[in-house]
PDB file of N, CA and C in Angstrom:
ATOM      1  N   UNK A   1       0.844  -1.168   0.000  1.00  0.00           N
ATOM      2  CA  UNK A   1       0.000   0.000   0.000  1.00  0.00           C
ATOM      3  C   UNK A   1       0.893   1.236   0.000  1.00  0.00           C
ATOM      4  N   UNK A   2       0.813   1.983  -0.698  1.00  0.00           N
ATOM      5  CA  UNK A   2       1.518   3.628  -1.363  1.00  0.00           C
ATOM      6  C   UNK A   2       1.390   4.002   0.375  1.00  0.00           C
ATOM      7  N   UNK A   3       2.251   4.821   0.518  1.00  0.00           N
ATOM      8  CA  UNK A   3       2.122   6.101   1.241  1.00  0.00           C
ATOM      9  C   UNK A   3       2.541   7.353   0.651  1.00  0.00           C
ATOM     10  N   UNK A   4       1.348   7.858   0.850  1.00  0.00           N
ATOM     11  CA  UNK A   4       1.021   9.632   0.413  1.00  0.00           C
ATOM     12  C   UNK A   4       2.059  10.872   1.231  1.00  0.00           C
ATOM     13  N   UNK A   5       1.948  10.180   2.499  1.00  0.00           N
ATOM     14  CA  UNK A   5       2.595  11.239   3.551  1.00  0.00           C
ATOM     15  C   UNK A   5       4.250  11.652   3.266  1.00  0.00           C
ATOM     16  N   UNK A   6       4.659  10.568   2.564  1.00  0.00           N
ATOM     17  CA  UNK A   6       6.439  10.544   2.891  1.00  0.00           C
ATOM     18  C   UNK A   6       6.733  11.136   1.724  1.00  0.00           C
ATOM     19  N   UNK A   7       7.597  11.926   0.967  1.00  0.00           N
ATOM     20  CA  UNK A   7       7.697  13.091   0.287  1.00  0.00           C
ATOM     21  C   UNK A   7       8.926  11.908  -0.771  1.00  0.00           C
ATOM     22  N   UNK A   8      10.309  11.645  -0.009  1.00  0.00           N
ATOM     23  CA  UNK A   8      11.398  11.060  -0.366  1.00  0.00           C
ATOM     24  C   UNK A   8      11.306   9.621  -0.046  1.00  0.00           C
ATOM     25  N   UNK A   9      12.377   9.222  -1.330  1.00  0.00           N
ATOM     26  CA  UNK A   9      12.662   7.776  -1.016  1.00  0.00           C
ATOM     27  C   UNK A   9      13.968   7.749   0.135  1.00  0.00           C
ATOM     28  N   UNK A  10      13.836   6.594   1.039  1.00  0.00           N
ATOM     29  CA  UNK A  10      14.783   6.622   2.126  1.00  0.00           C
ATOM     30  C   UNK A  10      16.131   6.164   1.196  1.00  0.00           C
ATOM     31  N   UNK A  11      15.672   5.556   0.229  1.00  0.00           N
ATOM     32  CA  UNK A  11      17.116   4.962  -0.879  1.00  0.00           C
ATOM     33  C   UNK A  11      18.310   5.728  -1.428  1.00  0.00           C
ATOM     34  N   UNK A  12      16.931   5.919  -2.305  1.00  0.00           N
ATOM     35  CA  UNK A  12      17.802   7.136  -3.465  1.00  0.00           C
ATOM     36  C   UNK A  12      17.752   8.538  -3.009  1.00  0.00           C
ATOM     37  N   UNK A  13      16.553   9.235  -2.407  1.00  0.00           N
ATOM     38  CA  UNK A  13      16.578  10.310  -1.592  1.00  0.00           C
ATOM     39  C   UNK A  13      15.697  11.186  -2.887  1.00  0.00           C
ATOM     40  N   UNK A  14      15.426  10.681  -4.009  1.00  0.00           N
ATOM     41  CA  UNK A  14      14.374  10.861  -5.303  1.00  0.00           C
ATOM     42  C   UNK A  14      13.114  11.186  -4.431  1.00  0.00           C
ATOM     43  N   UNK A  15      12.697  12.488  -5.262  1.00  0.00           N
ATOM     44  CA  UNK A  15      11.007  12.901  -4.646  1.00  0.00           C
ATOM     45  C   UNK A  15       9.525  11.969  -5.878  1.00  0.00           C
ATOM     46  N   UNK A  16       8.971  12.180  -4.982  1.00  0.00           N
ATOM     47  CA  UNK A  16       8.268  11.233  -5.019  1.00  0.00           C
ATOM     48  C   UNK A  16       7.534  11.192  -6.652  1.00  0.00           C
ATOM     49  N   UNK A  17       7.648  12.910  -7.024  1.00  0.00           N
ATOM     50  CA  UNK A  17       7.339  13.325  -8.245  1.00  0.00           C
ATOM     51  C   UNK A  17       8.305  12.540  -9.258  1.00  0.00           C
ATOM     52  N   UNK A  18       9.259  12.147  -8.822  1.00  0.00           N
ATOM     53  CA  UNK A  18       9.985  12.021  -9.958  1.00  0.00           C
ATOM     54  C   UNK A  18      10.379   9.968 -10.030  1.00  0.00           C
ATOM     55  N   UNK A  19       9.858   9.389  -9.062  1.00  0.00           N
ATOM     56  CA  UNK A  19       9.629   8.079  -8.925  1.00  0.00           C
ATOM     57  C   UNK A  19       8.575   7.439  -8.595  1.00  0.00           C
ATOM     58  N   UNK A  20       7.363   8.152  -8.675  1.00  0.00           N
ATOM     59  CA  UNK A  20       6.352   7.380  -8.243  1.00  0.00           C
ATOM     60  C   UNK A  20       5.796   7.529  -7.161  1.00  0.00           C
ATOM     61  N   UNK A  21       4.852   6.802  -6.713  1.00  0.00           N
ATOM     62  CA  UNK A  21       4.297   6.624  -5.209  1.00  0.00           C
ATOM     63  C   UNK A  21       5.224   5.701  -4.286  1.00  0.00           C
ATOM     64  N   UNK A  22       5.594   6.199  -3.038  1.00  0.00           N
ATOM     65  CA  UNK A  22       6.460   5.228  -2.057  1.00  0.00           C
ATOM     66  C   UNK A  22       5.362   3.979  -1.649  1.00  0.00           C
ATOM     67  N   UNK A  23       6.405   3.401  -1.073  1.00  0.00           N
ATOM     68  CA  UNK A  23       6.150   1.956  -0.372  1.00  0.00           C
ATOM     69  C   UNK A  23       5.987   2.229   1.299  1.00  0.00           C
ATOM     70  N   UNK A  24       5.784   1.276   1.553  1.00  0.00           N
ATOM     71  CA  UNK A  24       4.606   1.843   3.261  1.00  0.00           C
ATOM     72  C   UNK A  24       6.718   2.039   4.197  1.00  0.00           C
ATOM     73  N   UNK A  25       6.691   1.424   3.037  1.00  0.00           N
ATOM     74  CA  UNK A  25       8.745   1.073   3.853  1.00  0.00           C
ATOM     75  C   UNK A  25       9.550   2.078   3.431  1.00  0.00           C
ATOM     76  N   UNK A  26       8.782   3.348   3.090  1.00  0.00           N
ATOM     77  CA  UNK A  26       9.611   4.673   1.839  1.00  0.00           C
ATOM     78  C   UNK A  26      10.229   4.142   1.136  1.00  0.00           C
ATOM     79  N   UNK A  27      10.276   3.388   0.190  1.00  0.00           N
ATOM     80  CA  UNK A  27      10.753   2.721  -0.693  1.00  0.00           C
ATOM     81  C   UNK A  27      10.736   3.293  -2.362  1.00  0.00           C
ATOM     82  N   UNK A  28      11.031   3.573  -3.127  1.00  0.00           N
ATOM     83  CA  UNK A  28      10.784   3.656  -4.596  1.00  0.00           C
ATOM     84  C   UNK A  28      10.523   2.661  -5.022  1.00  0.00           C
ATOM     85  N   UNK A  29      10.066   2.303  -6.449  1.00  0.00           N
ATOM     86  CA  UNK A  29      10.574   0.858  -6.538  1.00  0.00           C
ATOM     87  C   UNK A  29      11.131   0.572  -7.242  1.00  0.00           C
ATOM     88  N   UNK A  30      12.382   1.333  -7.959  1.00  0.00           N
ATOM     89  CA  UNK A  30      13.699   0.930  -8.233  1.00  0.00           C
ATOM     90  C   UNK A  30      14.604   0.447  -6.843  1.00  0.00           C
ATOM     91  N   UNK A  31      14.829   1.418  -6.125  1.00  0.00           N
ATOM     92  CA  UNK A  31      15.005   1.125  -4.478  1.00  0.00           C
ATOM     93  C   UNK A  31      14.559  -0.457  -3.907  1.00  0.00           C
ATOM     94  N   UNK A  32      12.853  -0.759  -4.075  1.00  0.00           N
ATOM     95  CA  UNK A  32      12.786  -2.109  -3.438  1.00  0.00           C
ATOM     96  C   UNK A  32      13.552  -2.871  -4.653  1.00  0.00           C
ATOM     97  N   UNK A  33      13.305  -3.208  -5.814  1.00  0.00           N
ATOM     98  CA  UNK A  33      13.792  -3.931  -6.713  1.00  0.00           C
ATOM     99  C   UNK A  33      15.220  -4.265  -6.817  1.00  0.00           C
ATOM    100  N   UNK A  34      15.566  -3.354  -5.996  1.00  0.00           N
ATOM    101  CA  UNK A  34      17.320  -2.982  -6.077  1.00  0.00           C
ATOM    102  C   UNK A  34      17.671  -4.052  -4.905  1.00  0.00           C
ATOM    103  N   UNK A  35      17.121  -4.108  -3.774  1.00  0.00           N
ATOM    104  CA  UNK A  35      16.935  -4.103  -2.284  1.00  0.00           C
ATOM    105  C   UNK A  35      16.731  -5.906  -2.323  1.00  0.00           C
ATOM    106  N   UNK A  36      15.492  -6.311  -3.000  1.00  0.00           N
ATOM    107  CA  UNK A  36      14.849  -7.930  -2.677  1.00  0.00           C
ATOM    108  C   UNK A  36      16.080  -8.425  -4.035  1.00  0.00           C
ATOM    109  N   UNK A  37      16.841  -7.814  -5.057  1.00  0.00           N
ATOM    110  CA  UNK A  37      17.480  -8.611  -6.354  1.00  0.00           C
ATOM    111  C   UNK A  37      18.961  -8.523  -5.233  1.00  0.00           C
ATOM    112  N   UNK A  38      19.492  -8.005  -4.111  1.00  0.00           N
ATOM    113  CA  UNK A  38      20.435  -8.293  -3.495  1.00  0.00           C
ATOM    114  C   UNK A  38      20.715  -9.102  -2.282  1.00  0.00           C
ATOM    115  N   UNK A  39      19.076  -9.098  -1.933  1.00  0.00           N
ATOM    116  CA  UNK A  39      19.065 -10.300  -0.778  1.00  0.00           C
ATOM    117  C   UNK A  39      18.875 -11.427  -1.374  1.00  0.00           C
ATOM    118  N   UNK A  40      18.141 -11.630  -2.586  1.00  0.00           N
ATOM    119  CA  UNK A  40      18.279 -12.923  -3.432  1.00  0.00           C
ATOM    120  C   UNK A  40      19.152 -13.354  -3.714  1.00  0.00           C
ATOM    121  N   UNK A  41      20.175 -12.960  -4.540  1.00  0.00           N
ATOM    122  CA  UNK A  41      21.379 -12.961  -4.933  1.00  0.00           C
ATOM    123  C   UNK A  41      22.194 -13.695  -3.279  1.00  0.00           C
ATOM    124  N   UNK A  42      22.236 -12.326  -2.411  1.00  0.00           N
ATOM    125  CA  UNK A  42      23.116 -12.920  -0.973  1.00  0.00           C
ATOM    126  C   UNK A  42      22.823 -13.684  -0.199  1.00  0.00           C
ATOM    127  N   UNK A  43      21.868 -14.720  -0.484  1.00  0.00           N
ATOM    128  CA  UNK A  43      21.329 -15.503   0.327  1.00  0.00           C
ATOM    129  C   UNK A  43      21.781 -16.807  -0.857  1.00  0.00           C
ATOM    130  N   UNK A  44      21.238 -16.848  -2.142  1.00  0.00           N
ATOM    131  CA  UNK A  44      21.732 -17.630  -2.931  1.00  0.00           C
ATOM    132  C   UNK A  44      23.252 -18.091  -3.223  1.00  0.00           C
ATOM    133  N   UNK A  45      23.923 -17.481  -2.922  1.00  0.00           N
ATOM    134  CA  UNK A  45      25.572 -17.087  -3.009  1.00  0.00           C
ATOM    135  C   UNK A  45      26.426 -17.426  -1.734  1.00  0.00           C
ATOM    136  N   UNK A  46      25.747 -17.410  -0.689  1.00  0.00           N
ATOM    137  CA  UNK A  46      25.330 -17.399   0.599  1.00  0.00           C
ATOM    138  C   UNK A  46      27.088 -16.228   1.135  1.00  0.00           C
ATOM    139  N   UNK A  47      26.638 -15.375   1.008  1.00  0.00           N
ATOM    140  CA  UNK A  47      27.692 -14.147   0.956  1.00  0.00           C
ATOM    141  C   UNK A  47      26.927 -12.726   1.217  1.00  0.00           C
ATOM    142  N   UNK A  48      27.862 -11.733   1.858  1.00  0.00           N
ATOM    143  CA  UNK A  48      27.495 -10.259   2.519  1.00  0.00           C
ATOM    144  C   UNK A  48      26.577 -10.031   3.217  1.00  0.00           C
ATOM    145  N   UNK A  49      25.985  -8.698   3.183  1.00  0.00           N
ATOM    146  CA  UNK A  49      25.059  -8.507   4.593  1.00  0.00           C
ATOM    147  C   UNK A  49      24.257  -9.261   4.658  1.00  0.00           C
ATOM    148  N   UNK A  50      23.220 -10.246   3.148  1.00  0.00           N
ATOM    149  CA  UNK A  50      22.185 -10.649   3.657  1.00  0.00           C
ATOM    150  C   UNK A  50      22.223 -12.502   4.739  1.00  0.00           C
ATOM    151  N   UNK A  51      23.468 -12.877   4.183  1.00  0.00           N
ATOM    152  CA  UNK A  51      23.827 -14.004   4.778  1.00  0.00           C
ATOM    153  C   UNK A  51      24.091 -13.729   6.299  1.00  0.00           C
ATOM    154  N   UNK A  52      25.138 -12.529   6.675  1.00  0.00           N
ATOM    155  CA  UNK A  52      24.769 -12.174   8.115  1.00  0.00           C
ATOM    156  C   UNK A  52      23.805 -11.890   8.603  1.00  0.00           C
ATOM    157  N   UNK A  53      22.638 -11.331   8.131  1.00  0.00           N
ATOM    158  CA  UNK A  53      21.644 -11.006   8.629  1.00  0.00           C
ATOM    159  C   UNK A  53      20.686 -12.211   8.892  1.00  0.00           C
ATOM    160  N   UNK A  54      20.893 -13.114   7.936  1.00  0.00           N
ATOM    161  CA  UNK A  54      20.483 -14.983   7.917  1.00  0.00           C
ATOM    162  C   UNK A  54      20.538 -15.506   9.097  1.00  0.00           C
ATOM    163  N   UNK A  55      22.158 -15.228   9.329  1.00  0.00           N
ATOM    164  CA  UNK A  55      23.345 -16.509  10.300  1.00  0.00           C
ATOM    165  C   UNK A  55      22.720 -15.419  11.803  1.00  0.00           C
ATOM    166  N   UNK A  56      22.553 -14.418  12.092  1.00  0.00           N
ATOM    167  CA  UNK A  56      21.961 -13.694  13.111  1.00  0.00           C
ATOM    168  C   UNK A  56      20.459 -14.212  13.518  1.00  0.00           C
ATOM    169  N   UNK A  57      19.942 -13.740  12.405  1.00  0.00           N
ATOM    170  CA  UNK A  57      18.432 -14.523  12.697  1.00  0.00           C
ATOM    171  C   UNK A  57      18.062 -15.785  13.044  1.00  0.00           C
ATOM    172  N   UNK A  58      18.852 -16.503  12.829  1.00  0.00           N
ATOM    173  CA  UNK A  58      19.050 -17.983  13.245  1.00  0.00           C
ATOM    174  C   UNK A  58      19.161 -18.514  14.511  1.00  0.00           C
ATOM    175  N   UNK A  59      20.230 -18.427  14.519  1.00  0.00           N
ATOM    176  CA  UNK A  59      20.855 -18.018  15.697  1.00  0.00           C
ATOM    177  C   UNK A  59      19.839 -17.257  17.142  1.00  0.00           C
ATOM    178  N   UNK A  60      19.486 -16.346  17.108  1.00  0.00           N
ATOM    179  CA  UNK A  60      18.178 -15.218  17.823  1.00  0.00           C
ATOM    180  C   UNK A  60      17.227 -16.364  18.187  1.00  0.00           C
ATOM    181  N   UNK A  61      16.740 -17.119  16.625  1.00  0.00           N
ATOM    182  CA  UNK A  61      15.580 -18.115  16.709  1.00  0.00           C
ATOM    183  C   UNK A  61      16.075 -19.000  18.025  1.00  0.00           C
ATOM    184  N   UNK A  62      16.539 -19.767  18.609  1.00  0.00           N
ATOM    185  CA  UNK A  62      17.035 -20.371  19.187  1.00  0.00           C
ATOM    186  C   UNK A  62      17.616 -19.852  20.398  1.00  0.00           C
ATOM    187  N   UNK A  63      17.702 -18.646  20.709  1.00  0.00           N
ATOM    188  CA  UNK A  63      18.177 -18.196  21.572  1.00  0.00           C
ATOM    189  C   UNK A  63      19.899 -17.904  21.844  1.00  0.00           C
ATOM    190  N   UNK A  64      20.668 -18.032  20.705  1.00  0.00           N
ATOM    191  CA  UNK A  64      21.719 -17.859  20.794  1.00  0.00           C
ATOM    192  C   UNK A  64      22.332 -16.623  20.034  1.00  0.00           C
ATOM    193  N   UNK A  65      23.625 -16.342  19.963  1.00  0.00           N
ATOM    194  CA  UNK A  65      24.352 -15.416  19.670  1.00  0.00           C
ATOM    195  C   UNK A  65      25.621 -15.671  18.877  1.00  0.00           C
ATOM    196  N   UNK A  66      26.030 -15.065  17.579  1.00  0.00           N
ATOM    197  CA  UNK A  66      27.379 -15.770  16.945  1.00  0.00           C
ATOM    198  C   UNK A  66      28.740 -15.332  17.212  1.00  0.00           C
ATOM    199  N   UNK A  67      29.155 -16.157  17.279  1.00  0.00           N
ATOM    200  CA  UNK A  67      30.536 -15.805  18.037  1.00  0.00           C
ATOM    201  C   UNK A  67      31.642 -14.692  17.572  1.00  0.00           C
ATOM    202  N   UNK A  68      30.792 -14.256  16.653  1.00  0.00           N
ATOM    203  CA  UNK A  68      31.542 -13.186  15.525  1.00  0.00           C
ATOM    204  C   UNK A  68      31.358 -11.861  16.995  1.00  0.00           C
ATOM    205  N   UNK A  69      29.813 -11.737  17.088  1.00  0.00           N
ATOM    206  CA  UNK A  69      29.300 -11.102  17.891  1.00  0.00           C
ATOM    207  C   UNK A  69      30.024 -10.939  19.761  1.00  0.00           C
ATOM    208  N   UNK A  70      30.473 -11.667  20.210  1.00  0.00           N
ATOM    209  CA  UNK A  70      30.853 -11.800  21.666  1.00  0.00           C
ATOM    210  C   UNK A  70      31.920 -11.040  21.696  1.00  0.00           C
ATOM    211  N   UNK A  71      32.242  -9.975  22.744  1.00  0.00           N
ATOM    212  CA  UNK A  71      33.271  -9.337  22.750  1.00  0.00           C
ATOM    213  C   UNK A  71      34.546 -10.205  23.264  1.00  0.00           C
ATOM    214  N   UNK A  72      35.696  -9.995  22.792  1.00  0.00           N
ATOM    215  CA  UNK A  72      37.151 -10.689  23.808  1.00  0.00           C
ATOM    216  C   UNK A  72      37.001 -10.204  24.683  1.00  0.00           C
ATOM    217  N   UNK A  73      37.517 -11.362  25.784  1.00  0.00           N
ATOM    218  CA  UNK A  73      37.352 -10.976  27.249  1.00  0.00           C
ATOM    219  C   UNK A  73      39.273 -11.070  26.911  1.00  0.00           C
ATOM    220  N   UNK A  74      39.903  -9.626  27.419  1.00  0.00           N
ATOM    221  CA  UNK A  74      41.290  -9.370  27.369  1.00  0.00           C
ATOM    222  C   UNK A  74      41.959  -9.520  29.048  1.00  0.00           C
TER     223      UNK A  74
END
């Protein structure tokens, strides 16, 4: 569903005149298209933010934390 209220895309920073109606997520939709063709890709590839954001969520599910995450105890 469009939102009327939000002027800019949070993406590109494009007014709304010149891309369309936003996404309820301020989105354009070059912006979302840009956005779901790189988490596809990084999840398929299983590589960059969207695979961390994967291996985190996982992890959360279960109640745990990745060890990337734990600070050294010095």
């Amino acid at each position: 569903m469009p939102r009327r209220d939000v002027a800019h895309c949070k993406g590109c920073g494009k007014h709304r005149d010149e891309v369309g109606l936003l996404s309820w997520t301020r989105l354009c939709r070059y912006c979302a298209v840009e956005r779901v063709t790189e988490n596809v890709v990084g999840l398929a590839t299983m590589s960059g933010y969207p695979l961390e954001r994967w291996r985190r969520g996982m992890a959360a599910s279960v109640g745990g934390v990745l060890l990337d995450d734990v600070p050294d105890d010095e």
